[in-house]
PDB file of N, CA and C in Angstrom:
ATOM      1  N   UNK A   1       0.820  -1.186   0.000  1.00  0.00           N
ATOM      2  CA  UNK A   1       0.000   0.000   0.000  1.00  0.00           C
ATOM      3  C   UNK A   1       0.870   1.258   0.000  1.00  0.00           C
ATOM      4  N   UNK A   2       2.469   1.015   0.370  1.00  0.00           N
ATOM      5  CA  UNK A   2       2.829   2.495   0.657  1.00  0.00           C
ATOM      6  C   UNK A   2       3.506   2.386  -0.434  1.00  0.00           C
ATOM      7  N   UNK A   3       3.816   1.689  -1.285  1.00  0.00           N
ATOM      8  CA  UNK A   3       4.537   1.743  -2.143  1.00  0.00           C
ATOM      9  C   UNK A   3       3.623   2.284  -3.411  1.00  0.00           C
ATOM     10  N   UNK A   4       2.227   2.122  -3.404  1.00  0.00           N
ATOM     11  CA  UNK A   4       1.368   2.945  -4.169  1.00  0.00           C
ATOM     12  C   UNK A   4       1.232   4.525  -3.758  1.00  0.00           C
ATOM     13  N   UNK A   5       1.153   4.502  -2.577  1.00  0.00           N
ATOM     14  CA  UNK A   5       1.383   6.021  -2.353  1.00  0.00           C
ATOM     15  C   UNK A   5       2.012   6.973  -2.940  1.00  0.00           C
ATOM     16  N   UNK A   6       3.234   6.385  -2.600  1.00  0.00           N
ATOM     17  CA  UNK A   6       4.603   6.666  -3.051  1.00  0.00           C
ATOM     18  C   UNK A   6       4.490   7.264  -4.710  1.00  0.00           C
ATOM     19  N   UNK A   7       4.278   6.546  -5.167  1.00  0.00           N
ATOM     20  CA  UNK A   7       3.208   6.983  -6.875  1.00  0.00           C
ATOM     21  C   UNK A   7       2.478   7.713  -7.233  1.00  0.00           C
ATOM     22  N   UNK A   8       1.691   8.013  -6.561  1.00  0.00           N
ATOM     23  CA  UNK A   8       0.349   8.819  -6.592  1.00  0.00           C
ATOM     24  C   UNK A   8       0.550  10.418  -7.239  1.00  0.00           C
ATOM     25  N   UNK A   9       1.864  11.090  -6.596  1.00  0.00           N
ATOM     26  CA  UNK A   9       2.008  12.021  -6.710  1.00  0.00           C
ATOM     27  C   UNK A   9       2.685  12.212  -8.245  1.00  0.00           C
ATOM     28  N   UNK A  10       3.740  11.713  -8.497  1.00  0.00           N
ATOM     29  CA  UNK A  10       4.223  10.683  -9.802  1.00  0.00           C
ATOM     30  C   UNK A  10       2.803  10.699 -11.283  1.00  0.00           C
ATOM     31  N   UNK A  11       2.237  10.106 -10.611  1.00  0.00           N
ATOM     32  CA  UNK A  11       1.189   9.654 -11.440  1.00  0.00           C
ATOM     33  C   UNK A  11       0.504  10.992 -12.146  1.00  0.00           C
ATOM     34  N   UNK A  12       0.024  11.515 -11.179  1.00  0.00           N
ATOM     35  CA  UNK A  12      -1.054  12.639 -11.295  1.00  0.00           C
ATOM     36  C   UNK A  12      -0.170  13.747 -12.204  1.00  0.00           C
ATOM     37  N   UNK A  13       1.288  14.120 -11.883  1.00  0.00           N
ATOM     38  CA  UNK A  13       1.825  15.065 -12.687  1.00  0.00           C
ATOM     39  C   UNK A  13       2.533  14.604 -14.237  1.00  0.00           C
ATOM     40  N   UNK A  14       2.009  13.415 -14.456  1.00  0.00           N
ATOM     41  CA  UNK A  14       2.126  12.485 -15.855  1.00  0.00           C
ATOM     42  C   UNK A  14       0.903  12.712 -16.265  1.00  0.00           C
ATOM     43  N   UNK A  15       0.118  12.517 -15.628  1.00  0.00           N
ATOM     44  CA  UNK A  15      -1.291  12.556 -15.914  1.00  0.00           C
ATOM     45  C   UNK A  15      -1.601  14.186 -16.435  1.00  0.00           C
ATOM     46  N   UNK A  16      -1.530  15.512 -15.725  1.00  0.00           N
ATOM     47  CA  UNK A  16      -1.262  16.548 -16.079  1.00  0.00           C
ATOM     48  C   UNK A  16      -0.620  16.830 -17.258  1.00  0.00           C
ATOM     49  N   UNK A  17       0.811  16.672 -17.341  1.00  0.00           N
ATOM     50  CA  UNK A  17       1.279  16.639 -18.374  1.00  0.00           C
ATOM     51  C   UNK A  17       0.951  15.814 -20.130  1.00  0.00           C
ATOM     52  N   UNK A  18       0.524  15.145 -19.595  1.00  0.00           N
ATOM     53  CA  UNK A  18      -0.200  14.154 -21.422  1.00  0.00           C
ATOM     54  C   UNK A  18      -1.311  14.974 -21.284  1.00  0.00           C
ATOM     55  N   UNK A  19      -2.294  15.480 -20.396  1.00  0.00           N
ATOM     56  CA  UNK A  19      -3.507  16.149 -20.448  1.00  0.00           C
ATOM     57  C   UNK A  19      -3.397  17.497 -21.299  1.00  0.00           C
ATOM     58  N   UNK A  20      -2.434  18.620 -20.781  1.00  0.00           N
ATOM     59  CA  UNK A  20      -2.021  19.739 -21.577  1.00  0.00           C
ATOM     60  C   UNK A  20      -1.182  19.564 -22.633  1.00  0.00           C
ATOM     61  N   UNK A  21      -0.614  18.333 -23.268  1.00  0.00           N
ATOM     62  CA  UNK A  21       0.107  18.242 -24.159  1.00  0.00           C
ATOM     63  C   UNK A  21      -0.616  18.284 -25.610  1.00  0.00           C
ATOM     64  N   UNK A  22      -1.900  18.450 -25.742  1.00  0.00           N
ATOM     65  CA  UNK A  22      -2.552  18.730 -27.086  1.00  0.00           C
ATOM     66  C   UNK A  22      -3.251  20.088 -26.924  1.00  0.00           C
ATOM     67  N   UNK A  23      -2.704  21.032 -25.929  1.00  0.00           N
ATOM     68  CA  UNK A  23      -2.963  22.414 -26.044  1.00  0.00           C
ATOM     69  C   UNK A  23      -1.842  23.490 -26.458  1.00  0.00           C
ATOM     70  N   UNK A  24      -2.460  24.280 -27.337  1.00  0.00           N
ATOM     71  CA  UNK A  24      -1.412  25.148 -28.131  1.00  0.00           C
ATOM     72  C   UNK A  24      -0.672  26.155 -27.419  1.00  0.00           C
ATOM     73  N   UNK A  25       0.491  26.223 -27.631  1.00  0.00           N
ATOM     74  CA  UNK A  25       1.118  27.106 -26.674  1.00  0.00           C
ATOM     75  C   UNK A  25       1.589  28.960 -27.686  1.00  0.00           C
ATOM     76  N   UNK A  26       2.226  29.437 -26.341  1.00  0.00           N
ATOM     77  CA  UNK A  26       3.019  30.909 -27.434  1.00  0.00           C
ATOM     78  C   UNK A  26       4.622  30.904 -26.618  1.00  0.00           C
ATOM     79  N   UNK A  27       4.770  31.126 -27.484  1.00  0.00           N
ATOM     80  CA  UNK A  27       6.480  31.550 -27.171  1.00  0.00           C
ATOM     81  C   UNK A  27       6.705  33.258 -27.636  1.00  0.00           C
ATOM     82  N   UNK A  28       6.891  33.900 -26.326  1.00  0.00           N
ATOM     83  CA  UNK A  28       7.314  35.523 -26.697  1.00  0.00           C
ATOM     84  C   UNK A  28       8.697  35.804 -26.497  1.00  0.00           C
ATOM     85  N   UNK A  29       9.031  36.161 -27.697  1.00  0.00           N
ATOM     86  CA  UNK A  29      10.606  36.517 -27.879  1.00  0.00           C
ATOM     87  C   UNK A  29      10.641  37.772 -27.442  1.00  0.00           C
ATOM     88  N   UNK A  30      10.778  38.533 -26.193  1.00  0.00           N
ATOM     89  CA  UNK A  30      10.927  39.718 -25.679  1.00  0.00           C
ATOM     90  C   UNK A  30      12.388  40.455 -25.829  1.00  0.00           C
ATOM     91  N   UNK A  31      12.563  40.442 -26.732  1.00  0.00           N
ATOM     92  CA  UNK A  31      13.684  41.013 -27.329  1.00  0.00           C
ATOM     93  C   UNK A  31      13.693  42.589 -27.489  1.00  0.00           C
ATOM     94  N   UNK A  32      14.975  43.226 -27.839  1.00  0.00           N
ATOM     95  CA  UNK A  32      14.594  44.401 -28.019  1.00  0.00           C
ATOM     96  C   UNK A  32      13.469  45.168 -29.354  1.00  0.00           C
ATOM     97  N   UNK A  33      13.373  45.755 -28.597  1.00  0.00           N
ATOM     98  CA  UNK A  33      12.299  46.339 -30.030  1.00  0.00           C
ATOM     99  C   UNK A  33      10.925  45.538 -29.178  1.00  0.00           C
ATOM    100  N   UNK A  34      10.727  44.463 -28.865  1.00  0.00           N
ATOM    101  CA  UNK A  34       9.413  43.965 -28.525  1.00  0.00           C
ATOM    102  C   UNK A  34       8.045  45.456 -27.382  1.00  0.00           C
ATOM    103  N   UNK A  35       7.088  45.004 -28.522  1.00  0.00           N
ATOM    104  CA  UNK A  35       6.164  45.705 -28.357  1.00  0.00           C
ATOM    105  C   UNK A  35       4.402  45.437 -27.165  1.00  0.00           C
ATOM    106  N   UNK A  36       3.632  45.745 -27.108  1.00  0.00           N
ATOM    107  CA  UNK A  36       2.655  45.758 -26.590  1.00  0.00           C
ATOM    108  C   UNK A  36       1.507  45.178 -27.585  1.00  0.00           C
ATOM    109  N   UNK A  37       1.882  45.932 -28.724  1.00  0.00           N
ATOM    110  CA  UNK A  37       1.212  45.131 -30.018  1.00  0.00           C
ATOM    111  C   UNK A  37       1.323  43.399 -30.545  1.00  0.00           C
ATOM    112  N   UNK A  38       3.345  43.483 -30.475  1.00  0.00           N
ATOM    113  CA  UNK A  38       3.692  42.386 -30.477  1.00  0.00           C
ATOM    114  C   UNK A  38       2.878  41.346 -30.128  1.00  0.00           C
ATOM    115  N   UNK A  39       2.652  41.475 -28.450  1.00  0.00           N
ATOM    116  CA  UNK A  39       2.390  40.537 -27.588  1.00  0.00           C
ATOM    117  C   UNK A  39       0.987  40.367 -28.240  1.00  0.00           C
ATOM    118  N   UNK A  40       0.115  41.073 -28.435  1.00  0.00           N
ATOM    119  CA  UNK A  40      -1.611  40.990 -28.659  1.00  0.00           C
ATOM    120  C   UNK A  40      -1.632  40.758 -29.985  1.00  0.00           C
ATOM    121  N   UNK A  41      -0.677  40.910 -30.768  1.00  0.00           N
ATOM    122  CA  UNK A  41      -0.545  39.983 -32.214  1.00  0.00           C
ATOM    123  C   UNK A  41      -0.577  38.406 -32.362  1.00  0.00           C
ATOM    124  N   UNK A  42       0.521  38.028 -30.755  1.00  0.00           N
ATOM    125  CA  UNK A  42       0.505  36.605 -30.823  1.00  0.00           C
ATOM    126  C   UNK A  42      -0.056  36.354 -30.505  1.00  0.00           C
ATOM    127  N   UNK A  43      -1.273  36.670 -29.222  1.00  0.00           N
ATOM    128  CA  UNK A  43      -2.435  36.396 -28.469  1.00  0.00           C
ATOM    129  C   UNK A  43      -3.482  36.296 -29.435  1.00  0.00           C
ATOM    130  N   UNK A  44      -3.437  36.976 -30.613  1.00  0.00           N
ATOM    131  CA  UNK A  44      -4.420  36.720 -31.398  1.00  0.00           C
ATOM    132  C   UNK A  44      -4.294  35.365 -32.071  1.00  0.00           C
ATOM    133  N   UNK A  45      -2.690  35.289 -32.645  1.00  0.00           N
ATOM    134  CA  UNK A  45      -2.551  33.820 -33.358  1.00  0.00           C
ATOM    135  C   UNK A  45      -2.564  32.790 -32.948  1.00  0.00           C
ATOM    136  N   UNK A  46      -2.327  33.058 -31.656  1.00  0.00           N
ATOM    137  CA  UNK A  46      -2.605  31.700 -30.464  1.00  0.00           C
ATOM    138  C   UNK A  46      -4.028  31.402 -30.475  1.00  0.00           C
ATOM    139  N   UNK A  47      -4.397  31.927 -30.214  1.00  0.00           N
ATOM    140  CA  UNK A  47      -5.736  31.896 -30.073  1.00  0.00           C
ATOM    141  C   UNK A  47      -6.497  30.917 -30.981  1.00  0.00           C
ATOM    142  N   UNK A  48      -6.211  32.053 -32.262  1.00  0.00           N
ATOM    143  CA  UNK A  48      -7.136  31.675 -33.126  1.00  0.00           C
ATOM    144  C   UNK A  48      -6.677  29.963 -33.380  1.00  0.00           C
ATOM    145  N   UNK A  49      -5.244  29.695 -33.647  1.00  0.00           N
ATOM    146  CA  UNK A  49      -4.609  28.475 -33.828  1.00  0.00           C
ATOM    147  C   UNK A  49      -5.594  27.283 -32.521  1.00  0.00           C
ATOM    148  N   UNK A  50      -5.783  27.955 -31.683  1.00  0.00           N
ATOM    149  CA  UNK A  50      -6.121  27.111 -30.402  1.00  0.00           C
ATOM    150  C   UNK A  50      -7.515  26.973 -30.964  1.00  0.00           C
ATOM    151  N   UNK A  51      -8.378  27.548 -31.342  1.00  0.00           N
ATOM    152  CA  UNK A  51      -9.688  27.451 -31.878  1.00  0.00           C
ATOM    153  C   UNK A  51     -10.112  26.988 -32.662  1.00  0.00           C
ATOM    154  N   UNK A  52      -8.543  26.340 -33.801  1.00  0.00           N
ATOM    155  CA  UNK A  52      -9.771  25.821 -34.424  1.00  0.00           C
ATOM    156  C   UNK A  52      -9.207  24.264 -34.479  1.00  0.00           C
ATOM    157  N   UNK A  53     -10.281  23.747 -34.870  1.00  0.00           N
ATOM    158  CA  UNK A  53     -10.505  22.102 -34.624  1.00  0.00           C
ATOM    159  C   UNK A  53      -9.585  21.291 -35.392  1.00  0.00           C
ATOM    160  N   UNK A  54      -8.843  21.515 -36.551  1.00  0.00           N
ATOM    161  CA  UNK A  54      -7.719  21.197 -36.946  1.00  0.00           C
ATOM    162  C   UNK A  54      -6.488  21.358 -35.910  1.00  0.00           C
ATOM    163  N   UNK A  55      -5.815  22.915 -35.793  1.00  0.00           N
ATOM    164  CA  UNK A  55      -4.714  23.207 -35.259  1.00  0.00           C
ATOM    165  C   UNK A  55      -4.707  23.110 -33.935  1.00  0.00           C
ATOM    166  N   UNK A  56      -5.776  22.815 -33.371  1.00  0.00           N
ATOM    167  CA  UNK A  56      -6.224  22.674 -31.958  1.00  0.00           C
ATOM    168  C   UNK A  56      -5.363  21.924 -30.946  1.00  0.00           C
ATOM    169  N   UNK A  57      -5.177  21.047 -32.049  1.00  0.00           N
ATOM    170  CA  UNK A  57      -4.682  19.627 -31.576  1.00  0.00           C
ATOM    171  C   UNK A  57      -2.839  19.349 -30.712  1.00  0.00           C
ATOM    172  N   UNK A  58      -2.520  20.815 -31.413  1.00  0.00           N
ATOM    173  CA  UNK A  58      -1.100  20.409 -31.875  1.00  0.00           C
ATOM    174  C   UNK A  58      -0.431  22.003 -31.318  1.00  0.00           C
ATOM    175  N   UNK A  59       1.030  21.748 -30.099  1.00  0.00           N
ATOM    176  CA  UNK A  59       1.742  22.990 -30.350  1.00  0.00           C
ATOM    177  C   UNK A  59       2.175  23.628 -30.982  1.00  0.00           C
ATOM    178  N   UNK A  60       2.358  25.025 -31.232  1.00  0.00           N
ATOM    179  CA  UNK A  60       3.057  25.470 -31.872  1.00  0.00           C
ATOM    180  C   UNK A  60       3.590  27.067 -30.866  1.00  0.00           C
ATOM    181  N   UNK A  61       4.690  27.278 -31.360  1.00  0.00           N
ATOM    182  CA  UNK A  61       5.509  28.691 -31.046  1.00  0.00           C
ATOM    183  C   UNK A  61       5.163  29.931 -31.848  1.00  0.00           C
ATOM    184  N   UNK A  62       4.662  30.520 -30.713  1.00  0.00           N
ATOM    185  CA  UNK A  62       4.067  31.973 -32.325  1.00  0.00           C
ATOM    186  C   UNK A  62       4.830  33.159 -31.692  1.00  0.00           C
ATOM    187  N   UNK A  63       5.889  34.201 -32.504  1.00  0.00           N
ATOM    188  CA  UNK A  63       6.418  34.868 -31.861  1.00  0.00           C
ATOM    189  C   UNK A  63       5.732  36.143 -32.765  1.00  0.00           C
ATOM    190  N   UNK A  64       5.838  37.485 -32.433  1.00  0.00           N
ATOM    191  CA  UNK A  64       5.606  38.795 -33.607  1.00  0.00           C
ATOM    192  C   UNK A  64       6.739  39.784 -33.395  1.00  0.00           C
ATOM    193  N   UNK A  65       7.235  40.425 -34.870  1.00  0.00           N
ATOM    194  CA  UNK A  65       7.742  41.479 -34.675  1.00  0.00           C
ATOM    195  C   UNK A  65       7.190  42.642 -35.892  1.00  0.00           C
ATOM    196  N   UNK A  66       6.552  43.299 -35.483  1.00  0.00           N
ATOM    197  CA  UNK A  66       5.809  44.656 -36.277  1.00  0.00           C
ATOM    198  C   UNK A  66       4.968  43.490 -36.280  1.00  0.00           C
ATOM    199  N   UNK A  67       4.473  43.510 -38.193  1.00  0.00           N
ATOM    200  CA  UNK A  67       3.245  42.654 -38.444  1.00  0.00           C
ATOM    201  C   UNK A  67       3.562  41.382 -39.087  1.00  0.00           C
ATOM    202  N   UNK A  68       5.139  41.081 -38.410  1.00  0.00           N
ATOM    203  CA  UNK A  68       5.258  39.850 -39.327  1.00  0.00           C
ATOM    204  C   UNK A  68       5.110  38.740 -38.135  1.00  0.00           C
ATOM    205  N   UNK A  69       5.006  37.604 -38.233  1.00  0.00           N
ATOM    206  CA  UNK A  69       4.580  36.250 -36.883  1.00  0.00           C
ATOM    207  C   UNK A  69       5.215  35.353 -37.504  1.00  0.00           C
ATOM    208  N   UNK A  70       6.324  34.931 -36.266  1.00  0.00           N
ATOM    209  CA  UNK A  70       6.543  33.562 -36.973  1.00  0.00           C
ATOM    210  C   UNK A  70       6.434  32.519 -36.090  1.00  0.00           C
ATOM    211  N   UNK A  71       5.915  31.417 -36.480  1.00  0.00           N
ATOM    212  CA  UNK A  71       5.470  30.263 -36.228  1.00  0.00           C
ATOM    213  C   UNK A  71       6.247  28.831 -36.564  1.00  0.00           C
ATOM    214  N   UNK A  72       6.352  28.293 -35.080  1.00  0.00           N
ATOM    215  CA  UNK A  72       7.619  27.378 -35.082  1.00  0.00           C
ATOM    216  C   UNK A  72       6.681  25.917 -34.100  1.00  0.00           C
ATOM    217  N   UNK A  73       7.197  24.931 -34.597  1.00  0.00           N
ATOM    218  CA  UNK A  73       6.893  23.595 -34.151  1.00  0.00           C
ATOM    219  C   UNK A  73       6.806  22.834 -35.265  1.00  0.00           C
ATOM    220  N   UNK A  74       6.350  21.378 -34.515  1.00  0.00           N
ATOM    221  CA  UNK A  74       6.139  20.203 -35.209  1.00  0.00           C
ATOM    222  C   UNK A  74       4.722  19.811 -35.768  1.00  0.00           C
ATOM    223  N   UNK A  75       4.703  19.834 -36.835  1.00  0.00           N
ATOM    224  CA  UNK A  75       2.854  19.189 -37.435  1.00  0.00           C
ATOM    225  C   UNK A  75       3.369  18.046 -38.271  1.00  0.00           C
ATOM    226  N   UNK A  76       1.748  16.929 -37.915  1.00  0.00           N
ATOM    227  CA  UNK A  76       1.937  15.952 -39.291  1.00  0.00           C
ATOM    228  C   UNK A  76       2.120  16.090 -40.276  1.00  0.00           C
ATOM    229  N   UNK A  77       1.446  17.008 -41.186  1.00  0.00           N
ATOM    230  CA  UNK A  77       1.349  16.835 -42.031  1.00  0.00           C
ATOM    231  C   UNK A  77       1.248  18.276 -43.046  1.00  0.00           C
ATOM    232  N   UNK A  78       1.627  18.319 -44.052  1.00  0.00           N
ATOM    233  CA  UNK A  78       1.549  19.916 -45.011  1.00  0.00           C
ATOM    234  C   UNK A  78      -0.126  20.330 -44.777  1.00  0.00           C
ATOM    235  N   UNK A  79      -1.265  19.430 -44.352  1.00  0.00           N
ATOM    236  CA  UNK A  79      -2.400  20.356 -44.092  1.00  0.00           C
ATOM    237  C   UNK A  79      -2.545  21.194 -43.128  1.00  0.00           C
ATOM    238  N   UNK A  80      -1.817  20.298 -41.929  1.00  0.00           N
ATOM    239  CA  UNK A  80      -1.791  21.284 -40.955  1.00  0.00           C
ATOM    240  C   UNK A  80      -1.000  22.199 -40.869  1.00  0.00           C
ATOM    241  N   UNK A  81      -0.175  22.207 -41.354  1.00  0.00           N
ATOM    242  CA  UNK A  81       0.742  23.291 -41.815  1.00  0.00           C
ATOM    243  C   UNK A  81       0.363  24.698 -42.682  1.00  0.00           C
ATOM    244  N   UNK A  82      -0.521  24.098 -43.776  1.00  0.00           N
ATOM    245  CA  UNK A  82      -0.966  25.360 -44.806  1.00  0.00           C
ATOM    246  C   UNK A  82      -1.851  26.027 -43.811  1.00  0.00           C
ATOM    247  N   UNK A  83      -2.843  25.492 -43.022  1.00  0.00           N
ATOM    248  CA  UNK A  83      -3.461  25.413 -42.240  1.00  0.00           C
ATOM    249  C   UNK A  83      -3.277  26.599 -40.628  1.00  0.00           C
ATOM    250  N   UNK A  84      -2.201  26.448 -40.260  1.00  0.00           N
ATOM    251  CA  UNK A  84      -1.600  26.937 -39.419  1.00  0.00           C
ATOM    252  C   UNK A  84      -1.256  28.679 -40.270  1.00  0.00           C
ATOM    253  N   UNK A  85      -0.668  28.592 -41.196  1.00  0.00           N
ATOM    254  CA  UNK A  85      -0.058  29.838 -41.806  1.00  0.00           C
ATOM    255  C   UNK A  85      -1.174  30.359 -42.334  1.00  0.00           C
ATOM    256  N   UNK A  86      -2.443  30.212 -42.690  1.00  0.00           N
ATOM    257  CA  UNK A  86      -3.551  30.954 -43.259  1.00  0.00           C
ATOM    258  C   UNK A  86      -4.212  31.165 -42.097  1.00  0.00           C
ATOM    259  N   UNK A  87      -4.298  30.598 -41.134  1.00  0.00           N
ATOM    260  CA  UNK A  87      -5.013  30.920 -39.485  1.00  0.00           C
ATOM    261  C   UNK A  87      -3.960  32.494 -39.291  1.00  0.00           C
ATOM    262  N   UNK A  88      -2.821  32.251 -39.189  1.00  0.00           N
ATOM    263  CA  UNK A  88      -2.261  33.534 -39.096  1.00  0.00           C
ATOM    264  C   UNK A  88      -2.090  34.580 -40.079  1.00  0.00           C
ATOM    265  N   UNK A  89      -2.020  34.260 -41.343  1.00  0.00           N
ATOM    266  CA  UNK A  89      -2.691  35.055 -42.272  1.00  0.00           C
ATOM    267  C   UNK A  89      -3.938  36.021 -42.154  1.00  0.00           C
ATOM    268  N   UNK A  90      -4.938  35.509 -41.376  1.00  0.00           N
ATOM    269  CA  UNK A  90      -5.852  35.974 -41.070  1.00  0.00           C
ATOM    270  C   UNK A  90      -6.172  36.738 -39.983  1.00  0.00           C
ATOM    271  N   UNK A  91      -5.153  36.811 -39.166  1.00  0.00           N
ATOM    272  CA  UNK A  91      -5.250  37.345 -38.043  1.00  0.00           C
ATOM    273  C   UNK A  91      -4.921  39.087 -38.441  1.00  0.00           C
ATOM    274  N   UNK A  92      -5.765  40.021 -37.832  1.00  0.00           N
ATOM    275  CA  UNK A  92      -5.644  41.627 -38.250  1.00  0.00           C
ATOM    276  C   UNK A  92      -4.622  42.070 -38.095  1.00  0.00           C
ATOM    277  N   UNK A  93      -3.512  42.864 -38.576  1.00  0.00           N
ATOM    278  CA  UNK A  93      -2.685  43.168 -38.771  1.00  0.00           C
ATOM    279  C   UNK A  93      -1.275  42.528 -39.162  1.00  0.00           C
ATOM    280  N   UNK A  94      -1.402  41.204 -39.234  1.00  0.00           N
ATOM    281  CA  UNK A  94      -0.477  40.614 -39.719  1.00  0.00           C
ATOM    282  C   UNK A  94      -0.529  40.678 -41.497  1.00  0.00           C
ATOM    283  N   UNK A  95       1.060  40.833 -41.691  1.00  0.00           N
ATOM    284  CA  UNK A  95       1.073  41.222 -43.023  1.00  0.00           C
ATOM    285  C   UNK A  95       2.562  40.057 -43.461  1.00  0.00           C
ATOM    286  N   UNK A  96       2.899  39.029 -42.606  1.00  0.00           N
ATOM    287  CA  UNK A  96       4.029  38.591 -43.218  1.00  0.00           C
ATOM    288  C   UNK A  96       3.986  37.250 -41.806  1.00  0.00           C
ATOM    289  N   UNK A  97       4.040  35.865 -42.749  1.00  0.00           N
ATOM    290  CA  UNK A  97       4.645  34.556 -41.934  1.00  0.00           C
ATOM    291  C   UNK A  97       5.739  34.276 -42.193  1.00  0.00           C
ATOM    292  N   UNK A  98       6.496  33.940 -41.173  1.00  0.00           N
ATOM    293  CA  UNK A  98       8.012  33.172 -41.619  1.00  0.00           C
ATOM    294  C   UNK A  98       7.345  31.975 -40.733  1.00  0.00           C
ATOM    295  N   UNK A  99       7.403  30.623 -41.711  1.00  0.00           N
ATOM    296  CA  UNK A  99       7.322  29.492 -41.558  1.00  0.00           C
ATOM    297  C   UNK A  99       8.449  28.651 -41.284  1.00  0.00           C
ATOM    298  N   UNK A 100       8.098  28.081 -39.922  1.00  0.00           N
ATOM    299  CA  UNK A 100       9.093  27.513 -38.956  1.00  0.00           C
ATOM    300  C   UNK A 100       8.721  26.166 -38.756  1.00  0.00           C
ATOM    301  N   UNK A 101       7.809  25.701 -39.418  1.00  0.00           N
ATOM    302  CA  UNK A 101       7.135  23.890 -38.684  1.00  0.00           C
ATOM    303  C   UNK A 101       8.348  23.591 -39.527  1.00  0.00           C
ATOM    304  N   UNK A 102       7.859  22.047 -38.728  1.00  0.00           N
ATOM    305  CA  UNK A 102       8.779  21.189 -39.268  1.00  0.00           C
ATOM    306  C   UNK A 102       7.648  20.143 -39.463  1.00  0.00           C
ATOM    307  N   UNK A 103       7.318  19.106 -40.345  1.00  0.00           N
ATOM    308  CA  UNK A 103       6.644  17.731 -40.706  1.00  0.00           C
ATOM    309  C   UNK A 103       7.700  16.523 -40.085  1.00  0.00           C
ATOM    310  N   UNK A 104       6.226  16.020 -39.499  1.00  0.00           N
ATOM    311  CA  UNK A 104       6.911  14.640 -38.934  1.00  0.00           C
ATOM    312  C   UNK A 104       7.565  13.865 -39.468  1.00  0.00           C
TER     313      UNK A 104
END
């Protein structure tokens, strides 16, 4: 019995971790020059990436500088990929992706 105990705690932060591992993340490069806009540029691409039922699934790194976003991680496949860069395409004021995935 104590040797299950002993686990429990173990368990639950595995359990946590595989749980948030199909939620989309942001990465802010606070570098110089980084803005207020910046930040609510990526909040938008996060977002939207997190919303929809394709890209939902899957992390990715969204950084901004002016109106360009670039977007970094791993996807299956070139849909989710085209996929990912027209989600940020779409986001208001973005005017430029630098594409950073990589395919499995």
């Amino acid at each position: 019995m104590r040797n299950i105990i002993k686990w429990i705690p173990a368990a639950l932060a595995l359990v946590l971790m595989l749980g948030s591992a199909g939620c989309t993340t942001v990465v802010y490069d606070m570098g110089e020059g980084y803005t207020d806009r910046d930040a609510s540029l990526e909040r938008d691409v996060i977002n939207r990436l997190r919303e929809d039922d394709l890209t939902g699934k899957y992390l990715f790194g969204v950084s901004a500088e002016g109106a360009t976003v670039t977007l970094r991680g791993s996807v299956p496949n070139e849909m989710v990929r085209s996929r990912a860069i027209g989600i940020a395409y779409g986001a208001t004021g973005v005017q430029n992706v630098i594409d950073q995935l990589r395919s499995w």
